[in-house]
C-alpha atoms as a PDB file:
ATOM      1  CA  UNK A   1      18.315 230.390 209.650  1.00  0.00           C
ATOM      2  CA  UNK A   2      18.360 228.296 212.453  1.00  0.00           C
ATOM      3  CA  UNK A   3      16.127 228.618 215.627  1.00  0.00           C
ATOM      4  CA  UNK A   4      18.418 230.690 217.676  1.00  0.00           C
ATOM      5  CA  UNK A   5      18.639 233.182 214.901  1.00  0.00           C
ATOM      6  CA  UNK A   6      15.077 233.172 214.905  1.00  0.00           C
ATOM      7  CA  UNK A   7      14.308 233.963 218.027  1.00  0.00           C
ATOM      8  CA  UNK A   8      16.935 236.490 218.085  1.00  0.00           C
ATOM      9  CA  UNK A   9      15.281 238.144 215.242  1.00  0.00           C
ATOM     10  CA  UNK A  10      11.472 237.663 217.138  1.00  0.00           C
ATOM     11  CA  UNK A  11      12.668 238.355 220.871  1.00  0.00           C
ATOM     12  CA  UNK A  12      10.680 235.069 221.346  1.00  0.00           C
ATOM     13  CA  UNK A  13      12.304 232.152 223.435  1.00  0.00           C
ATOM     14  CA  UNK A  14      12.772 228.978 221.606  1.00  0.00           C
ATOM     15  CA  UNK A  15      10.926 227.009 223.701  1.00  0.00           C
ATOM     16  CA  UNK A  16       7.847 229.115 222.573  1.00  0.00           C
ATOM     17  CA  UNK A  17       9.135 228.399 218.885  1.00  0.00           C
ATOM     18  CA  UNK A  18       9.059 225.008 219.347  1.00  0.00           C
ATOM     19  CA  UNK A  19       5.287 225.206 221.569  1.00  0.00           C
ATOM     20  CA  UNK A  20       4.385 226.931 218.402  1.00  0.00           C
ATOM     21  CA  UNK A  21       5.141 224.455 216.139  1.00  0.00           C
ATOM     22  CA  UNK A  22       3.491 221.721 218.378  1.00  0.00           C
ATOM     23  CA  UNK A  23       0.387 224.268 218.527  1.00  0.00           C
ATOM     24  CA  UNK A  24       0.617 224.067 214.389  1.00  0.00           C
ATOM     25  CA  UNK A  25       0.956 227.963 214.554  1.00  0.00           C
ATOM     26  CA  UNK A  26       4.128 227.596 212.896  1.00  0.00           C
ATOM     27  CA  UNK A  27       4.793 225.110 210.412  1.00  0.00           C
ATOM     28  CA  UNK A  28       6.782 222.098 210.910  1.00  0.00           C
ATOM     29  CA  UNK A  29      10.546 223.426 209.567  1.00  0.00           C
ATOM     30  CA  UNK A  30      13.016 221.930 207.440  1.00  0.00           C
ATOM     31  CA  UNK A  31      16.065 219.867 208.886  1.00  0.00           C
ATOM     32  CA  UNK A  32      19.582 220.384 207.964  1.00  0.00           C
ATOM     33  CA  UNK A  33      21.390 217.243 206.904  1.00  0.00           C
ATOM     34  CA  UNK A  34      22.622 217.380 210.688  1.00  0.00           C
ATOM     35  CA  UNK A  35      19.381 217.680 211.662  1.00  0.00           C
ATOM     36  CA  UNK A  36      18.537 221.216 212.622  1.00  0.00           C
ATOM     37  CA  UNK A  37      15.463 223.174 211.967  1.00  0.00           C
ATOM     38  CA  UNK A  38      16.168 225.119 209.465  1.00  0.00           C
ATOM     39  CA  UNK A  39      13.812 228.512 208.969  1.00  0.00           C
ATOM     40  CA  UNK A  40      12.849 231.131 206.263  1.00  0.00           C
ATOM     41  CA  UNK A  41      11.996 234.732 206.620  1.00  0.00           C
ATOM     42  CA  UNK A  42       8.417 233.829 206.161  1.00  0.00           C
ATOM     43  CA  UNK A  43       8.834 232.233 209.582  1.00  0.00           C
ATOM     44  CA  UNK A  44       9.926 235.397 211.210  1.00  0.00           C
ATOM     45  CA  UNK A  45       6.574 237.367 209.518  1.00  0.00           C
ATOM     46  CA  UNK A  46       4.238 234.865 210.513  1.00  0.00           C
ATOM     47  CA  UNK A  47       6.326 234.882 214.086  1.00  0.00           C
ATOM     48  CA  UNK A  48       5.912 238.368 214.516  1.00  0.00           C
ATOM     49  CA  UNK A  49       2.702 238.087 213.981  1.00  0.00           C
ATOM     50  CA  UNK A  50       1.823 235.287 216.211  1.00  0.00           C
ATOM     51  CA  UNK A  51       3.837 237.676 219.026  1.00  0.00           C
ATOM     52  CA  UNK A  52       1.800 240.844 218.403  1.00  0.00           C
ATOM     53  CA  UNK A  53      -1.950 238.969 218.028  1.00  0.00           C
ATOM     54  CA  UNK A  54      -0.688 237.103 221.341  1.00  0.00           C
ATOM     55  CA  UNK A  55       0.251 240.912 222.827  1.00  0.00           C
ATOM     56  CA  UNK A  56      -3.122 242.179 221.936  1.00  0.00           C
ATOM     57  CA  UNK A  57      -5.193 239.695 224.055  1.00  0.00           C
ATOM     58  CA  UNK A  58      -5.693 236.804 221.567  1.00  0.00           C
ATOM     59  CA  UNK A  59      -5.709 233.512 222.502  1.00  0.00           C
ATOM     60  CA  UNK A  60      -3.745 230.699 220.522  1.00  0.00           C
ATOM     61  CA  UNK A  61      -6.883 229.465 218.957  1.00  0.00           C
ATOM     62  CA  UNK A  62      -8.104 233.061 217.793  1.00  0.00           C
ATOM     63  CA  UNK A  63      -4.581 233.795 216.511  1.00  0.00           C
ATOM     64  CA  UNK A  64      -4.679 230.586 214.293  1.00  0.00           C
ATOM     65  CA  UNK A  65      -8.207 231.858 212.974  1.00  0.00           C
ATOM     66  CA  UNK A  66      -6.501 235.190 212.061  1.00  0.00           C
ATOM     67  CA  UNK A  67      -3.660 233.485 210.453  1.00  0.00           C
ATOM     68  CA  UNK A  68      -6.002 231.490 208.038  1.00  0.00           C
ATOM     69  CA  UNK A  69      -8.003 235.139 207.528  1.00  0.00           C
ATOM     70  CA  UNK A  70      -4.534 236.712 206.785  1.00  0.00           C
ATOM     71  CA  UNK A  71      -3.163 233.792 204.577  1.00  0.00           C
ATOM     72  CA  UNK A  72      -6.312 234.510 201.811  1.00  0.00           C
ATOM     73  CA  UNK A  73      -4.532 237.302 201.163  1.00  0.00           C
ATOM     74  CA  UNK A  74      -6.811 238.619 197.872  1.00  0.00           C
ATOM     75  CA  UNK A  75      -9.861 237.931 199.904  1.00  0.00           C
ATOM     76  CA  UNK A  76     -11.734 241.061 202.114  1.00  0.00           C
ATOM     77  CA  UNK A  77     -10.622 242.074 205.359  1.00  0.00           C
ATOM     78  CA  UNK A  78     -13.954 242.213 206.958  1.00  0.00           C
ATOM     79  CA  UNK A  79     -13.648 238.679 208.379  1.00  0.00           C
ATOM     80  CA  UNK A  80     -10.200 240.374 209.945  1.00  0.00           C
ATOM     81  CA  UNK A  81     -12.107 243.493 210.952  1.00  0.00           C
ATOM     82  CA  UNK A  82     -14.995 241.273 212.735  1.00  0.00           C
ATOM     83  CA  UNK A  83     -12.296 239.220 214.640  1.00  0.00           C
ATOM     84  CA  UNK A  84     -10.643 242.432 215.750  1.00  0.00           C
ATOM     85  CA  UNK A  85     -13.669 243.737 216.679  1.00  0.00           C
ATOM     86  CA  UNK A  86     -15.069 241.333 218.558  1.00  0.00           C
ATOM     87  CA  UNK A  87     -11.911 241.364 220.718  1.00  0.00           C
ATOM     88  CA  UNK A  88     -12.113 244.751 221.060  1.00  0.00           C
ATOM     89  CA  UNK A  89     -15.825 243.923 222.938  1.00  0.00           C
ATOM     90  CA  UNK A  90     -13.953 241.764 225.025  1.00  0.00           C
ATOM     91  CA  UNK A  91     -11.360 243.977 226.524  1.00  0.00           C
ATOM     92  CA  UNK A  92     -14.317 246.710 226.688  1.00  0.00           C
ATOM     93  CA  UNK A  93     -16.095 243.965 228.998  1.00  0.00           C
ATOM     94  CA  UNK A  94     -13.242 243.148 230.931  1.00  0.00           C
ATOM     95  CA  UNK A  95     -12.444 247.076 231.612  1.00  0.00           C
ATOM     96  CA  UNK A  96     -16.167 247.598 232.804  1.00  0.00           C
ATOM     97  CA  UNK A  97     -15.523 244.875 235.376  1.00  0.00           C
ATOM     98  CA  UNK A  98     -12.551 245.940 236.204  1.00  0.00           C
ATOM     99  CA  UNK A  99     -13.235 249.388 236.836  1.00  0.00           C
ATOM    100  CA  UNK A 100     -16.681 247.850 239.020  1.00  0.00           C
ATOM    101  CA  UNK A 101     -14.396 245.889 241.448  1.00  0.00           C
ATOM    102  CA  UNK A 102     -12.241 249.068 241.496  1.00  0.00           C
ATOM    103  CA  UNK A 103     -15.161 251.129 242.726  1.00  0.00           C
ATOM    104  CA  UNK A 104     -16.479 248.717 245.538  1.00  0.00           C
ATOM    105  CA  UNK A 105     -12.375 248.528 246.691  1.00  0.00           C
ATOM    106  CA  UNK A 106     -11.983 252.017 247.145  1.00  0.00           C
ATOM    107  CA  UNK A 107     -15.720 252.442 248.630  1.00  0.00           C
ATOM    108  CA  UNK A 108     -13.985 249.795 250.855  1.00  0.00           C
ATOM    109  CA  UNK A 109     -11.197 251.583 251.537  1.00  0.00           C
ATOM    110  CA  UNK A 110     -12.347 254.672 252.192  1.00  0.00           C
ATOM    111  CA  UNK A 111     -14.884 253.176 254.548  1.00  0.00           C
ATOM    112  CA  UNK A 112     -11.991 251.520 256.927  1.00  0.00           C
ATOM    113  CA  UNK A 113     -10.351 253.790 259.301  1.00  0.00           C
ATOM    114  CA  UNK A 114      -7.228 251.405 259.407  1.00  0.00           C
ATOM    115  CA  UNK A 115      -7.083 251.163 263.015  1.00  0.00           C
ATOM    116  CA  UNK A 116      -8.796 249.698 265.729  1.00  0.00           C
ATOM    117  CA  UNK A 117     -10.388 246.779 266.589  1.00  0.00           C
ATOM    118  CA  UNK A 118     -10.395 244.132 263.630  1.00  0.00           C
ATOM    119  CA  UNK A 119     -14.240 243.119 264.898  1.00  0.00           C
ATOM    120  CA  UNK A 120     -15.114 246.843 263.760  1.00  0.00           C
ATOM    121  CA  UNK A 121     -13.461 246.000 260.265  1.00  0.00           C
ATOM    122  CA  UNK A 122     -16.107 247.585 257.329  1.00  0.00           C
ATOM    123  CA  UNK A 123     -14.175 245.171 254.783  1.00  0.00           C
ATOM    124  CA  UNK A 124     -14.258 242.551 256.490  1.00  0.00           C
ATOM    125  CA  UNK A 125     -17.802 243.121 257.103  1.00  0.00           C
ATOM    126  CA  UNK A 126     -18.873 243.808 253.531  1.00  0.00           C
ATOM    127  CA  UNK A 127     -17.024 240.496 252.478  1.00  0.00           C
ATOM    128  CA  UNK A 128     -18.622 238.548 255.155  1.00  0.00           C
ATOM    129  CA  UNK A 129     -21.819 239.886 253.432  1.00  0.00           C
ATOM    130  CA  UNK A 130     -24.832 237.584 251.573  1.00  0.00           C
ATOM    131  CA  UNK A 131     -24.806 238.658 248.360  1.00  0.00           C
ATOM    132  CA  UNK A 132     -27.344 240.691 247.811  1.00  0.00           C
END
């Protein structure tokens, strides 16, 4: 198939095909005589899969360390479970903060009438703050 079809078949652009293959996440593909890449259906698995890691918060680099987990295919999937976990810790990080600077917003919000004069402004004075 050529690249078009492929990304037809991914819903992935084919510029990110071809970033991909400069990344080394996709192998370099065939030519035709005429000189266009030509693809297998092994390409669309390992796209898909690229696509979904990507969609679950890993980066290009983890995603290549999954692949090369994934590709020992008789070996044991607790190097995969570690990796998956680890993100997992990540996003449960990234929540806690996130759900920290959602608290001290609303406290902020709640505090501010919304009218009045700006000089009386509780966000602004809680930003103009020293850190405590």
């Amino acid at each position: 198939m050529n690249i078009g079809q492929l990304a037809r078949l991914t819903g992935a652009p084919i510029d990110t095909i071809r970033y991909y293959e400069r990344q080394q996440l996709l192998p370099t593909p065939q030519r035709s005589p005429s000189g266009y890449r030509r693809y297998a259906e092994e390409d669309v698995v390992r796209l898909n899969f690229i696509r979904r890691a990507k969609a679950l918060g890993f980066s290009l680099e983890e995603i290549s360390e999954l692949m090369a987990i994934s590709e020992g295919r008789h070996g044991d999937m607790a190097a995969m479970k570690l990796a998956a976990r680890s993100k997992l810790a990540e996003v449960e990080a990234r929540q806690a903060e996130l759900a920290r600077v959602h608290d001290a917003l609303l406290h902020l919000v709640d505090a501010c009438p919304g009218h009045g004069a700006l000089a009386e402004c509780p966000i602004i004075a809680a930003l103009g703050k020293e850190p405590t």
